[in-house]
Structure formats: C-alpha cells, structure tokens
N, C-alpha and C. Protein backbone atom coordinates (compact mmCIF):
# COMPACT_ATOMS: atom_id res chain seq x y z
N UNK A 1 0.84 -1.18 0.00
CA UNK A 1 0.00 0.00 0.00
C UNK A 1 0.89 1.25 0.00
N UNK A 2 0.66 2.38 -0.87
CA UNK A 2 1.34 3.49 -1.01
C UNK A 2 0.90 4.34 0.70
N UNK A 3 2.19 4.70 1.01
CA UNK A 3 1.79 5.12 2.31
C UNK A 3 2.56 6.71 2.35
N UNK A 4 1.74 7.62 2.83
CA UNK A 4 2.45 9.37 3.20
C UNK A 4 1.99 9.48 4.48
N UNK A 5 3.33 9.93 4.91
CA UNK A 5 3.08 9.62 6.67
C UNK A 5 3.42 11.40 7.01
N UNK A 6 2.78 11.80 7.96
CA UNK A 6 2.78 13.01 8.31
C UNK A 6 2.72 13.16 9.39
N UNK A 7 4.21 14.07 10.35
CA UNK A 7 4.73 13.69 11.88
C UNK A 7 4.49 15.27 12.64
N UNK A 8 3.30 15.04 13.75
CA UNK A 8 3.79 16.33 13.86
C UNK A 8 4.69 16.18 15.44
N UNK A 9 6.16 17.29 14.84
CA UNK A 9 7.28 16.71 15.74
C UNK A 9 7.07 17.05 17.15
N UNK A 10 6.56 18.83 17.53
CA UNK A 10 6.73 18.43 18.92
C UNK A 10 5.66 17.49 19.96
N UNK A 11 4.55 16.90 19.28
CA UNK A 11 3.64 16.02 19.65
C UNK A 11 4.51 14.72 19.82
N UNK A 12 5.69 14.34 19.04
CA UNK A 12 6.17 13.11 19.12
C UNK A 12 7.37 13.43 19.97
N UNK A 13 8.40 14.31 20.18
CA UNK A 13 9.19 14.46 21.01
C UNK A 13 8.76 14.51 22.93
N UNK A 14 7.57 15.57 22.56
CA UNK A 14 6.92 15.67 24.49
C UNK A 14 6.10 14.80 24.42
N UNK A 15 5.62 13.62 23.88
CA UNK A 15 4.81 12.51 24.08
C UNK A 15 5.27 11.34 24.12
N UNK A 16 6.63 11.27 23.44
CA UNK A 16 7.15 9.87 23.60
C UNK A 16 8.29 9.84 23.93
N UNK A 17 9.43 10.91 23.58
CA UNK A 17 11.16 10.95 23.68
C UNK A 17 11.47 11.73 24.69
N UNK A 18 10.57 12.82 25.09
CA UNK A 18 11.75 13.60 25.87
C UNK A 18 11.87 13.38 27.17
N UNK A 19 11.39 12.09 27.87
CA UNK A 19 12.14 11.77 28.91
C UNK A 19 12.62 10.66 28.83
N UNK A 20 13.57 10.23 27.81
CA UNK A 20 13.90 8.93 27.63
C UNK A 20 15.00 9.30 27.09
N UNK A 21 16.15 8.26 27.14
CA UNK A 21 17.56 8.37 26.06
C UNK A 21 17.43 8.01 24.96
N UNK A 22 16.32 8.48 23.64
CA UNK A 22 16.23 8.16 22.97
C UNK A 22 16.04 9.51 22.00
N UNK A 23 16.99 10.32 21.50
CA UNK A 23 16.50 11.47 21.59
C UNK A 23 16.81 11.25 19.68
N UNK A 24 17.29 10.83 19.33
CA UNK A 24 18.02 10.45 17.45
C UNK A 24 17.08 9.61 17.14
N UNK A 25 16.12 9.86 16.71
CA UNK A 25 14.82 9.02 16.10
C UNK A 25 15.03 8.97 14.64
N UNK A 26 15.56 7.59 13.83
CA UNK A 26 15.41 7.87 13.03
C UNK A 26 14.19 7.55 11.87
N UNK A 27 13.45 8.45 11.48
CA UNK A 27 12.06 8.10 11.41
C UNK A 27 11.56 7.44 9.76
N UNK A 28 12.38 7.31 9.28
CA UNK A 28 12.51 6.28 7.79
C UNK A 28 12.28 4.76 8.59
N UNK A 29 13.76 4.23 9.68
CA UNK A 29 13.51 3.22 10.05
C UNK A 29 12.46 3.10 11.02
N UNK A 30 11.94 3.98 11.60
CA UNK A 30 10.71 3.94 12.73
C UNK A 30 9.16 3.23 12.06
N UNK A 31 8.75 4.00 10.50
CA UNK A 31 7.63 3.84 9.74
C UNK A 31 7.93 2.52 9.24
N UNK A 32 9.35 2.40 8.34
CA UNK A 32 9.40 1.18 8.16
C UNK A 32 9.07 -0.42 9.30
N UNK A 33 9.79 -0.33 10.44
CA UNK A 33 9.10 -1.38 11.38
C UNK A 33 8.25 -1.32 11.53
N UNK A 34 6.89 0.11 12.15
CA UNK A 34 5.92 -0.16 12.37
C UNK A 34 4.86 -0.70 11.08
N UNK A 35 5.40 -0.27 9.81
CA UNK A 35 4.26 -0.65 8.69
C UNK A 35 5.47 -1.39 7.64
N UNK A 36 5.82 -2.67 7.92
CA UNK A 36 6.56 -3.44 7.02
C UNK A 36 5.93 -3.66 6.02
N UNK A 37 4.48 -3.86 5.44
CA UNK A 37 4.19 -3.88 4.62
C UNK A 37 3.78 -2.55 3.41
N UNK A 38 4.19 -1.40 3.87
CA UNK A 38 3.52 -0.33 3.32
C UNK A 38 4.60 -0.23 2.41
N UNK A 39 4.26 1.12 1.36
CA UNK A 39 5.60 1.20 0.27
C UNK A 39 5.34 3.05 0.89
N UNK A 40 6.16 3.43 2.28
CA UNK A 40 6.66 4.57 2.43
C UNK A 40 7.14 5.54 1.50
N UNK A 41 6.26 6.14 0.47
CA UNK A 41 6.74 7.29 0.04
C UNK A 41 7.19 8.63 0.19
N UNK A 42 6.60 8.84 1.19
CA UNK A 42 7.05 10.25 2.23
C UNK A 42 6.71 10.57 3.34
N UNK A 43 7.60 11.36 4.53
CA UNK A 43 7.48 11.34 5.35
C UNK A 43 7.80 12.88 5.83
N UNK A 44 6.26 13.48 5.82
CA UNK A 44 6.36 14.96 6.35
C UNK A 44 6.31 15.39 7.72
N UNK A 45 7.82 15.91 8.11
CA UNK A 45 7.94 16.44 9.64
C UNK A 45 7.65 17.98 9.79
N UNK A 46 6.84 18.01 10.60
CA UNK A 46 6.00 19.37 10.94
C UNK A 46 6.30 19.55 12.42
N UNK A 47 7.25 20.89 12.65
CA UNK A 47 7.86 21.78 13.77
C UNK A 47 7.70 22.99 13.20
N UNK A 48 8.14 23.54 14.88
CA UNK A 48 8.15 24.97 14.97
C UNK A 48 9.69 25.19 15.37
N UNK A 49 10.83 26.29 14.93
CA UNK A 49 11.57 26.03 15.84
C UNK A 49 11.92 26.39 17.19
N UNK A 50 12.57 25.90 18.29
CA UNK A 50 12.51 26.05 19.56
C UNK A 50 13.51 27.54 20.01
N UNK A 51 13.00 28.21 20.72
CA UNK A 51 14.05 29.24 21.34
C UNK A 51 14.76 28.70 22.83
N UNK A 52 15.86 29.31 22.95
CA UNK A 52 16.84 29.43 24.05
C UNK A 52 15.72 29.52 24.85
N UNK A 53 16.05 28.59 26.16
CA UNK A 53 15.41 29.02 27.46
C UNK A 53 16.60 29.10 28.47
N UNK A 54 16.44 29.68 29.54
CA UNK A 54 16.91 30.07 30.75
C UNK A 54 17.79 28.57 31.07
N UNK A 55 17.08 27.74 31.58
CA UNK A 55 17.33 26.47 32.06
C UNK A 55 18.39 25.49 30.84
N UNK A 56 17.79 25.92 29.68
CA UNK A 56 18.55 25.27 28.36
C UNK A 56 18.63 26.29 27.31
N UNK A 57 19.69 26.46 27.42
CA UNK A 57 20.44 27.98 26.51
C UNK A 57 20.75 26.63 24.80
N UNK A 58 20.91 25.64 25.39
CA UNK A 58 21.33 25.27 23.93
C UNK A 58 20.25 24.14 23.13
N UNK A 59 19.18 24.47 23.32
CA UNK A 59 18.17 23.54 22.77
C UNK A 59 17.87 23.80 21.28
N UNK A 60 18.14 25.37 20.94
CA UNK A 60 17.78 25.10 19.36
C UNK A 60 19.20 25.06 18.82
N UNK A 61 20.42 24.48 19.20
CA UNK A 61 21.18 24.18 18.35
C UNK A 61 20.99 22.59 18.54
N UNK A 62 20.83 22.09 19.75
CA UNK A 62 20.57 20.41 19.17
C UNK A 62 18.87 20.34 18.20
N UNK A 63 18.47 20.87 18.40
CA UNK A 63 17.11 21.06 17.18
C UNK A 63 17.25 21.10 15.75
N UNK A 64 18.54 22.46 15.48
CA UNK A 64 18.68 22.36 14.57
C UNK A 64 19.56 21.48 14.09
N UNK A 65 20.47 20.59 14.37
CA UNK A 65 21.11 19.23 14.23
C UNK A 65 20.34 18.15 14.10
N UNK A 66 19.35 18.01 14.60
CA UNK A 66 18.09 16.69 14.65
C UNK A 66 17.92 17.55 13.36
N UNK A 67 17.58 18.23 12.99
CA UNK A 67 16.65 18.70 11.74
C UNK A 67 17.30 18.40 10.62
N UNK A 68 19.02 18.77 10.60
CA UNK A 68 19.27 18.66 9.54
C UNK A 68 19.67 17.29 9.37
N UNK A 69 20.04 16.43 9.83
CA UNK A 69 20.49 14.96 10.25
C UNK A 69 18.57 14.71 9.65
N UNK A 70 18.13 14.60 9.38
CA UNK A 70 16.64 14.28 9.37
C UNK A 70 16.51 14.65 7.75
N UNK A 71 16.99 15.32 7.09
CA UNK A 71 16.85 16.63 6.01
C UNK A 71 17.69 15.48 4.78
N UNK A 72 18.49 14.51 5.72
CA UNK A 72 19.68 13.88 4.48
C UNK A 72 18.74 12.49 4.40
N UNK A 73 18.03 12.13 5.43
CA UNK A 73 17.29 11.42 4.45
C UNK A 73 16.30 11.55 3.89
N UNK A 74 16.43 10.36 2.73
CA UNK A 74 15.31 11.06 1.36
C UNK A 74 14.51 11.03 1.50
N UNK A 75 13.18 9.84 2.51
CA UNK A 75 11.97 10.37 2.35
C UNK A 75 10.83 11.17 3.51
N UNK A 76 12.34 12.04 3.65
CA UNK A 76 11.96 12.67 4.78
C UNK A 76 12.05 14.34 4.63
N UNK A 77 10.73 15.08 4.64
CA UNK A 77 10.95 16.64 4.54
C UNK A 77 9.93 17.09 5.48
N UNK A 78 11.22 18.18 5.88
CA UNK A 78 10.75 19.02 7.10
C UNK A 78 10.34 20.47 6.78
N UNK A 79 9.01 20.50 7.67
CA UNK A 79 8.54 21.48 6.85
C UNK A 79 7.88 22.66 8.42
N UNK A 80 8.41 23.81 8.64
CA UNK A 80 8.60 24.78 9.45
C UNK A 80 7.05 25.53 9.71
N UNK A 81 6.74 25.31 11.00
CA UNK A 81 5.84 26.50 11.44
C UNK A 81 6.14 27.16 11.99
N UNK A 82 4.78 27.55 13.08
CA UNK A 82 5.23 28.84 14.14
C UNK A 82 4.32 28.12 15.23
N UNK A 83 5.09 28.31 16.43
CA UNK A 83 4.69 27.96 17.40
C UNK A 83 3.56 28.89 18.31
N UNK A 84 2.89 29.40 18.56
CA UNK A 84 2.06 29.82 19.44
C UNK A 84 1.37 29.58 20.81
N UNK A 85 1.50 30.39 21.64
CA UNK A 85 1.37 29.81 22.74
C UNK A 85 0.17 31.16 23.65
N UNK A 86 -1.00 30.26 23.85
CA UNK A 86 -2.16 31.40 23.94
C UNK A 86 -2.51 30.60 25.64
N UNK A 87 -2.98 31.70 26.47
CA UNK A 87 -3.73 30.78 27.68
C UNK A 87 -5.61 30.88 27.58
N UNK A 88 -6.05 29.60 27.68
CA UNK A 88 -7.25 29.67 27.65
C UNK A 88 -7.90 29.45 28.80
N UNK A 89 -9.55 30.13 28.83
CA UNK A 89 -9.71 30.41 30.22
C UNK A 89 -10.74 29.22 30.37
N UNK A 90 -10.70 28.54 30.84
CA UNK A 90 -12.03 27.49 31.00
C UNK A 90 -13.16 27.53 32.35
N UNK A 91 -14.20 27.86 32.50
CA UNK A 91 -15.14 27.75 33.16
C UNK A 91 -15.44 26.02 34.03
N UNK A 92 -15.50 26.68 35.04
CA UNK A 92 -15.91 24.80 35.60
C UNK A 92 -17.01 25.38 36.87
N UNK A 93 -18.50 24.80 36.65
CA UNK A 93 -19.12 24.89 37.17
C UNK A 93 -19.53 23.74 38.14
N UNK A 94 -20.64 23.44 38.92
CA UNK A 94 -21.29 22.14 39.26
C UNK A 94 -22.88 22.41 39.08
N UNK A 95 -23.23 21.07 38.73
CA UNK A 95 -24.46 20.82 37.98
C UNK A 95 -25.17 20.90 39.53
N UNK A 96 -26.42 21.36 40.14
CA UNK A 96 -27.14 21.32 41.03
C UNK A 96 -27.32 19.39 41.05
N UNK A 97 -27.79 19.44 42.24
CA UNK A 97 -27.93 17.91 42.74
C UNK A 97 -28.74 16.79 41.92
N UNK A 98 -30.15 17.70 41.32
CA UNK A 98 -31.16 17.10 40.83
C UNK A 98 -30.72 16.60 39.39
N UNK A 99 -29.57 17.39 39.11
CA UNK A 99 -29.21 16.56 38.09
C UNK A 99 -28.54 15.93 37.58
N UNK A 100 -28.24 14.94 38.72
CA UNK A 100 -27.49 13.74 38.38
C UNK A 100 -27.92 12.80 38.04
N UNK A 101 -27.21 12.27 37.09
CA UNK A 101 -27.24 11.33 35.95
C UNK A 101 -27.49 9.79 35.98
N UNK A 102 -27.45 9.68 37.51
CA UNK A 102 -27.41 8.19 38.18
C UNK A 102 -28.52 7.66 38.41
C-alpha cells in the first residue's frame, strides 16, 4: 500500500522521547518497522523552531542538528511552522444535585 506519513514533531518528542535516552529518532527506520508492509513514500515532519530558554540555553542548536540529520534522508521533509502559545480560560461549574445522571 502506497503510504504518506505526516509527523507532527513536537507532539512526538513531548509525548514519547523527551524523557527517555532516545532522543536520534530515526524516522525512515521507525515507519518502516511499524508498517513493514507499506511502500513509504514520504514522510512529512511538521515543527516549529525552539528558542533558548533560561534552564537550556542550547536547545535550538541540538534542534537544529536533529533537523538537519533528518533533512539527508530522502523520504523525509521538514517542513517549518510557528509555534504559538495562547492561555485559555475554562469555566468549571457544578451541575445542582437534581441533576445527576445516576
């Protein structure tokens, strides 16, 4: 089966790698094990890139090393957003007694 796989990266880094020693994912051989039968034609990585923080002054230079190490293989293209970061306000009420559901 023709397969286009589409990664979005920081969902896969803070969900599965970044508390683990596993930080060099290489994601040609990753698709290939999980779908041995597929015929992997491409594999689109979707980031934002990361800024310097306080605590880690050097995170977007190992970022940009994962990226380009990622860039040499072929069926793999990385393709740049923008990160945004908004706070949302959520309401939490309680339902009066009578209307519980039980």
């Amino acid at each position: 089966m023709r397969t286009y796989i589409y990664v979005d990266g920081f969902n896969l880094y803070y969900g599965a790698l970044r508390k683990t020693p596993h930080r060099w994912l290489n994601l040609d051989v990753l698709f290939q094990l999980l779908l041995p039968k597929n015929n992997i034609l491409e594999i689109k990585y979707f980031t934002a890139l990361v800024s310097a923080r306080p605590n880690d002054p050097s995170q977007p230079q190992r970022q940009q090393l994962y990226l380009r190490a990622l860039a040499t293989l072929p069926k793999v293209s990385v393709h740049l957003g923008h990160f945004l970061s908004t706070k949302s306000l959520c309401l939490w009420f309680a339902l009066p007694a009578s209307h519980n559901n039980t």
